[in-house]
Protein backbone atom coordinates (compact mmCIF):
# COMPACT_ATOMS: atom_id res chain seq x y z
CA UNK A 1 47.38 15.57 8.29
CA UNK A 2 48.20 17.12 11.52
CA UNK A 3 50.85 15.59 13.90
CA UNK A 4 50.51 16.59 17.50
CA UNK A 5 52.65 14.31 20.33
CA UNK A 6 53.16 13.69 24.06
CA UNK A 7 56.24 15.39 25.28
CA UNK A 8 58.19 11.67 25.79
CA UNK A 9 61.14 11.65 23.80
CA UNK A 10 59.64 8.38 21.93
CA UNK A 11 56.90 10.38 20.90
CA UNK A 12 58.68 13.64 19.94
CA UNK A 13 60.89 11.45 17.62
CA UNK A 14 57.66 10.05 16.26
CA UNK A 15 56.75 13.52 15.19
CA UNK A 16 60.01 14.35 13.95
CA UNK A 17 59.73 11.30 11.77
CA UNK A 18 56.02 11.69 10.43
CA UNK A 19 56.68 15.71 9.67
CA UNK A 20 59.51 15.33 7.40
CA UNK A 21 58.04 12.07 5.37
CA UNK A 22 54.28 13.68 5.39
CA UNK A 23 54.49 17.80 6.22
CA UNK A 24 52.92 19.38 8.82
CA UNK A 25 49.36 21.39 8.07
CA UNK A 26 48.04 23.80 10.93
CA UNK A 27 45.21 21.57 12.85
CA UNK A 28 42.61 24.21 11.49
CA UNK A 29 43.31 23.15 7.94
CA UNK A 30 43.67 19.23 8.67
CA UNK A 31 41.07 16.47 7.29
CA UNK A 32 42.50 14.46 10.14
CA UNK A 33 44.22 14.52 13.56
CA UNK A 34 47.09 12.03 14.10
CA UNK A 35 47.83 11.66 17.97
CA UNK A 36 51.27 10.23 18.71
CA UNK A 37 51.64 8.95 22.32
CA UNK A 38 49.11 7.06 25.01
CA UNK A 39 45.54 7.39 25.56
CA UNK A 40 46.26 10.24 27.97
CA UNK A 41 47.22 12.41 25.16
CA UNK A 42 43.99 11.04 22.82
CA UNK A 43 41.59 12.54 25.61
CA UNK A 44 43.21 15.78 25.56
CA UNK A 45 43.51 15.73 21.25
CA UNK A 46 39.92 14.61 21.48
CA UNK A 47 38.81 17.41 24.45
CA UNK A 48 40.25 20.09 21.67
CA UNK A 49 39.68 19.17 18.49
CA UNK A 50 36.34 18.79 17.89
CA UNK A 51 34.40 17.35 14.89
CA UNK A 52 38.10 16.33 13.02
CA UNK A 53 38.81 12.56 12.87
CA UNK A 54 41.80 11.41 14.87
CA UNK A 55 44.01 8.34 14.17
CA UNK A 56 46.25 7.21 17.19
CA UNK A 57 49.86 5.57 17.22
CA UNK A 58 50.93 4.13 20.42
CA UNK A 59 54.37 5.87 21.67
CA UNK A 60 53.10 5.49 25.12
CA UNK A 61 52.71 3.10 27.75
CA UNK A 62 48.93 2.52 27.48
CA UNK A 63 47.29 2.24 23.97
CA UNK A 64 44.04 0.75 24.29
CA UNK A 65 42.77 3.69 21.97
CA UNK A 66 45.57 3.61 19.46
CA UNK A 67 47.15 1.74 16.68
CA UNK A 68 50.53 0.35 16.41
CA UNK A 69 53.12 2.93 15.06
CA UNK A 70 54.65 2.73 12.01
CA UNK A 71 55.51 5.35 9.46
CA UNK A 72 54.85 3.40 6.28
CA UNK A 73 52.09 3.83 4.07
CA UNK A 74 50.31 6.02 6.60
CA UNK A 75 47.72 7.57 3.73
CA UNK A 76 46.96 4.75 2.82
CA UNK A 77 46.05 3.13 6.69
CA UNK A 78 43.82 6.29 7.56
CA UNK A 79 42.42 6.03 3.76
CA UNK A 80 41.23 2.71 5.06
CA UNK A 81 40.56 3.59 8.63
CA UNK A 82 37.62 2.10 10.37
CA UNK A 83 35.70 5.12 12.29
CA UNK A 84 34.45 4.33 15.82
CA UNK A 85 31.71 7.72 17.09
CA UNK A 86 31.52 8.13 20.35
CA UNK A 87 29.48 10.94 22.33
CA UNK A 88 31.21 12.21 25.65
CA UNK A 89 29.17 12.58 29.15
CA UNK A 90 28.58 16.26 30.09
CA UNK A 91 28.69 16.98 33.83
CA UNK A 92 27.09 20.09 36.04
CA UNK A 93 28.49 19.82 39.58
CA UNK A 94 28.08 22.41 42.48
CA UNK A 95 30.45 22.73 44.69
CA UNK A 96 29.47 23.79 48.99
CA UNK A 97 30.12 27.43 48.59
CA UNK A 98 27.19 27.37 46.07
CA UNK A 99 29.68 27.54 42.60
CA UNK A 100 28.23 25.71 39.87
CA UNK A 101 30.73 23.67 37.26
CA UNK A 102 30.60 22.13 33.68
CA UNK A 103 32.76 19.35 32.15
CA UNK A 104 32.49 17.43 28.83
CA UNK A 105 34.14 13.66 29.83
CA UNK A 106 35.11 11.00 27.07
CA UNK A 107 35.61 8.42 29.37
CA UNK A 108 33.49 8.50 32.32
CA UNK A 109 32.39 10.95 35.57
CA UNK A 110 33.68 9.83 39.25
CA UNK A 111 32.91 10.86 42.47
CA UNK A 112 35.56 10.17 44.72
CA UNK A 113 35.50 10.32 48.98
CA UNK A 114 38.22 13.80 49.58
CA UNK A 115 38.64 12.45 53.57
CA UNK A 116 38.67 9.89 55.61
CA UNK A 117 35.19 8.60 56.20
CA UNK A 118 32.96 7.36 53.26
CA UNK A 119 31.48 8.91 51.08
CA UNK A 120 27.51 8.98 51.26
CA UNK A 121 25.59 9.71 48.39
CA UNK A 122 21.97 9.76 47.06
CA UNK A 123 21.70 8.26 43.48
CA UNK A 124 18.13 9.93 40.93
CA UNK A 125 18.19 8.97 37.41
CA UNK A 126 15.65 10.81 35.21
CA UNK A 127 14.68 13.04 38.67
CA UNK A 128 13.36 9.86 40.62
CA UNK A 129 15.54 8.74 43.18
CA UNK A 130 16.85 5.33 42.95
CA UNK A 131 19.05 4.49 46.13
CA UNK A 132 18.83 6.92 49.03
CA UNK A 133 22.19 5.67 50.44
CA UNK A 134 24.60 4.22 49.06
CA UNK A 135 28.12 3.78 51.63
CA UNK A 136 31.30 3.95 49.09
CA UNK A 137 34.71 5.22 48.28
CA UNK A 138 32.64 6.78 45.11
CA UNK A 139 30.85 5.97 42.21
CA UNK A 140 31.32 6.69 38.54
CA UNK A 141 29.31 7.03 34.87
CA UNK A 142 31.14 5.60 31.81
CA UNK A 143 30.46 5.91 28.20
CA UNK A 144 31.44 2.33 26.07
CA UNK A 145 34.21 3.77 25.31
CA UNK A 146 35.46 4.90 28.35
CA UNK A 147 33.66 1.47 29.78
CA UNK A 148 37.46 -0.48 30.12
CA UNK A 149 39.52 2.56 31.38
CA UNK A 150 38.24 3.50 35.25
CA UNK A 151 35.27 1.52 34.93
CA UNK A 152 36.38 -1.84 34.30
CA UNK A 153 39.32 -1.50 36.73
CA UNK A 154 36.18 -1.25 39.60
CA UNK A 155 34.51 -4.57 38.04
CA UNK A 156 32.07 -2.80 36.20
CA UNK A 157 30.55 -3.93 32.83
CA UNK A 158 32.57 -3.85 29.52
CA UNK A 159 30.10 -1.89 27.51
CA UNK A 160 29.85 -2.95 23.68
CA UNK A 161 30.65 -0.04 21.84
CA UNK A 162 27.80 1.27 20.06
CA UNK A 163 25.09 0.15 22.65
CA UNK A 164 22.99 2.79 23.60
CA UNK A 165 23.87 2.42 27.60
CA UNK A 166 25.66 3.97 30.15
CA UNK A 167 27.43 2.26 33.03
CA UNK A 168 27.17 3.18 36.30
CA UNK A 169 29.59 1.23 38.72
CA UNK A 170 29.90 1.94 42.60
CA UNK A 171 33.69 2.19 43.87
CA UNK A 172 33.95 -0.23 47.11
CA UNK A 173 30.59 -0.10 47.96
CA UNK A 174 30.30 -0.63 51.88
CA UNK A 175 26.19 -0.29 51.94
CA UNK A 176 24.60 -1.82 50.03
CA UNK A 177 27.30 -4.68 50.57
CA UNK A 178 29.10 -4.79 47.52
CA UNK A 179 26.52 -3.44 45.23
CA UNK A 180 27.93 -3.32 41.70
CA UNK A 181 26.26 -0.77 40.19
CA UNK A 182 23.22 -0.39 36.97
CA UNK A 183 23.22 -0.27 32.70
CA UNK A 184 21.18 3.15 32.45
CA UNK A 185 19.98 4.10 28.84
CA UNK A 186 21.83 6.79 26.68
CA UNK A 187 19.12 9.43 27.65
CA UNK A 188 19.25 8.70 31.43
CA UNK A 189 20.16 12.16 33.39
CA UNK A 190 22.10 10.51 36.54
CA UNK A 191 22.13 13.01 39.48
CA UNK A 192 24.23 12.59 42.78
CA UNK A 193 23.40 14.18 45.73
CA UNK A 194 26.07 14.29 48.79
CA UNK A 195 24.62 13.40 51.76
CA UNK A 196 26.52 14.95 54.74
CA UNK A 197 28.56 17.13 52.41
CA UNK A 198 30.53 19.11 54.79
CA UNK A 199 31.38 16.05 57.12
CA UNK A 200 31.79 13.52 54.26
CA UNK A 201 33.25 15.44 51.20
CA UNK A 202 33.27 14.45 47.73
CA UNK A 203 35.56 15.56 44.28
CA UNK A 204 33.90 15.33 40.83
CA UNK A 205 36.18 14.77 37.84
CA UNK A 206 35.56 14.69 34.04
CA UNK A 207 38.88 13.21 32.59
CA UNK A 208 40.91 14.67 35.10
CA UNK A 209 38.92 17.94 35.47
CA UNK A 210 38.12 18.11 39.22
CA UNK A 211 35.88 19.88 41.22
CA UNK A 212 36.66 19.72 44.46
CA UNK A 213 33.89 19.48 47.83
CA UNK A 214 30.72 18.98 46.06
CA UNK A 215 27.23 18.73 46.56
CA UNK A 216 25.15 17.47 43.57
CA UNK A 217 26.32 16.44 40.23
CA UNK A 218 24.22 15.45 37.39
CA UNK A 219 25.84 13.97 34.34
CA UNK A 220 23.95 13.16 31.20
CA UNK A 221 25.10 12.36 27.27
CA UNK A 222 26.31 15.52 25.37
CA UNK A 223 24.38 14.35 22.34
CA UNK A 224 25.53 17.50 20.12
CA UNK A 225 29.12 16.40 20.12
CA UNK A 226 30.62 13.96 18.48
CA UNK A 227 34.13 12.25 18.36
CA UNK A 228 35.61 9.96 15.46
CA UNK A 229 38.14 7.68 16.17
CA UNK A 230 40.37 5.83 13.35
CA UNK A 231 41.46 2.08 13.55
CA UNK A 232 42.85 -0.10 11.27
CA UNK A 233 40.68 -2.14 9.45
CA UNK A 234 40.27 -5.57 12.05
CA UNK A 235 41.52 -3.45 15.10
CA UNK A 236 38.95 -1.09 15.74
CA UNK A 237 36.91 -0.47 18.99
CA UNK A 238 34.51 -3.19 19.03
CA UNK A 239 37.23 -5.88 18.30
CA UNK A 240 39.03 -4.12 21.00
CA UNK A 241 36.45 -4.44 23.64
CA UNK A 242 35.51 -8.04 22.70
CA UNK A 243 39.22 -9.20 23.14
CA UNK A 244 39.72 -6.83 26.75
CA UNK A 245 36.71 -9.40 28.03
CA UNK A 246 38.47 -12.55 26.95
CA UNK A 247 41.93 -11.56 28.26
């Protein structure tokens, strides 16, 4: 096991804890990844640790991707982990000036208005164009698992984990009058075009990698990576979701 922690004091004592009952092996020579802290920190584990399983314990203050902590028996609870795969969105933005951008997201891909008129944007999935206008503060793309984080806090769908769908929810959508958004399939390459970029601009961001005044972005399922998440056995990502919708 490797240990790695948020810099909160809760956490570092966490990892204090867990290294002297369980060493400490470089990441590189880990079978798994044990996160210690909020979901924050599981994106960025996740973001550089490709390929290795990681198990979560919640010494944050949001834990919707992590297990309780407790340093008992932990072997034995990752021995008889649940695994949850999930593949992140990648997105290819250009910015005004003509720079082009890439960004792998776990959660989802918004486009958020940068001033103080609305934002205007042209929505193409698979390279025929869907909406020619839609009016809004932004719009995003969620995986399932990133489906209760951003997504659900701008009443979009809670995605069952697994599905092969995408969400993709408009953020106070002024025309069309409160429309809510589409479920696109897996394979679906979602393109945004900024209409009136200059006048109107719009930031990208990929799990809190921005791109700032841009004029496209197309975002699409990175099917070549994969991420496994550990839960314990009754607690996993599917249970999860089910009990977010019945809150």
């Amino acid at each position: 096991m490797h240990f790695t922690a948020s810099e909160t004091e809760t956490a570092q004592d966490a990892l204090r804890e867990l290294s002297a009952l369980y060493g400490q092996n470089h990441w590189r020579e880990a079978d798994v990844i044990v996160a210690l802290g909020g979901d924050g920190l599981m994106l960025n584990v996740m973001h550089q640790n490709r390929g290795r399983p990681v198990y979560g314990m919640n010494r944050g203050t949001i834990g919707f991707l992590m297990n309780d902590y407790s340093a008992a028996d932990l072997p034995e609870r990752i021995a008889c982990a649940e695994a949850t795969v999930t593949n992140p969105l990648s997105m290819t933005a250009a910015s005004v000036d003509g720079r082009e951008y890439a960004a792998l997201a776990i959660n989802e891909v918004s486009l958020l208005r940068a001033g103080p008129q609305a934002a205007k944007l042209r929505i193409s999935v698979n390279e025929r164009v869907r909406m020619e206008e839609l009016v809004c503060d932004g719009a995003l793309v969620c995986t399932p698992a990133g489906s209760t984080a951003y997504n659900y806090s701008a009443n979009g769908p809670i995605l069952p984990i697994g599905s092969d769908v995408l969400g993709l929810t408009a953020i106070a959508a002024f025309r069309p009058r409160r429309w809510r958004g589409a479920i696109l399939p897996r394979g679906a390459v979602v393109r945004f075009d900024v209409l009136e970029a200059e006048k109107r601009p719009v930031m990208a961001d990929a799990d809190s990698r921005q791109v700032d005044s841009v004029r496209w972005v197309e975002i699409r399922t990175e099917l070549s990576i994969s991420h496994r998440l550990l839960f314990d056995p009754g607690h996993g990502m599917e249970e999860r979701l089910m009990r977010e919708q019945f809150v």
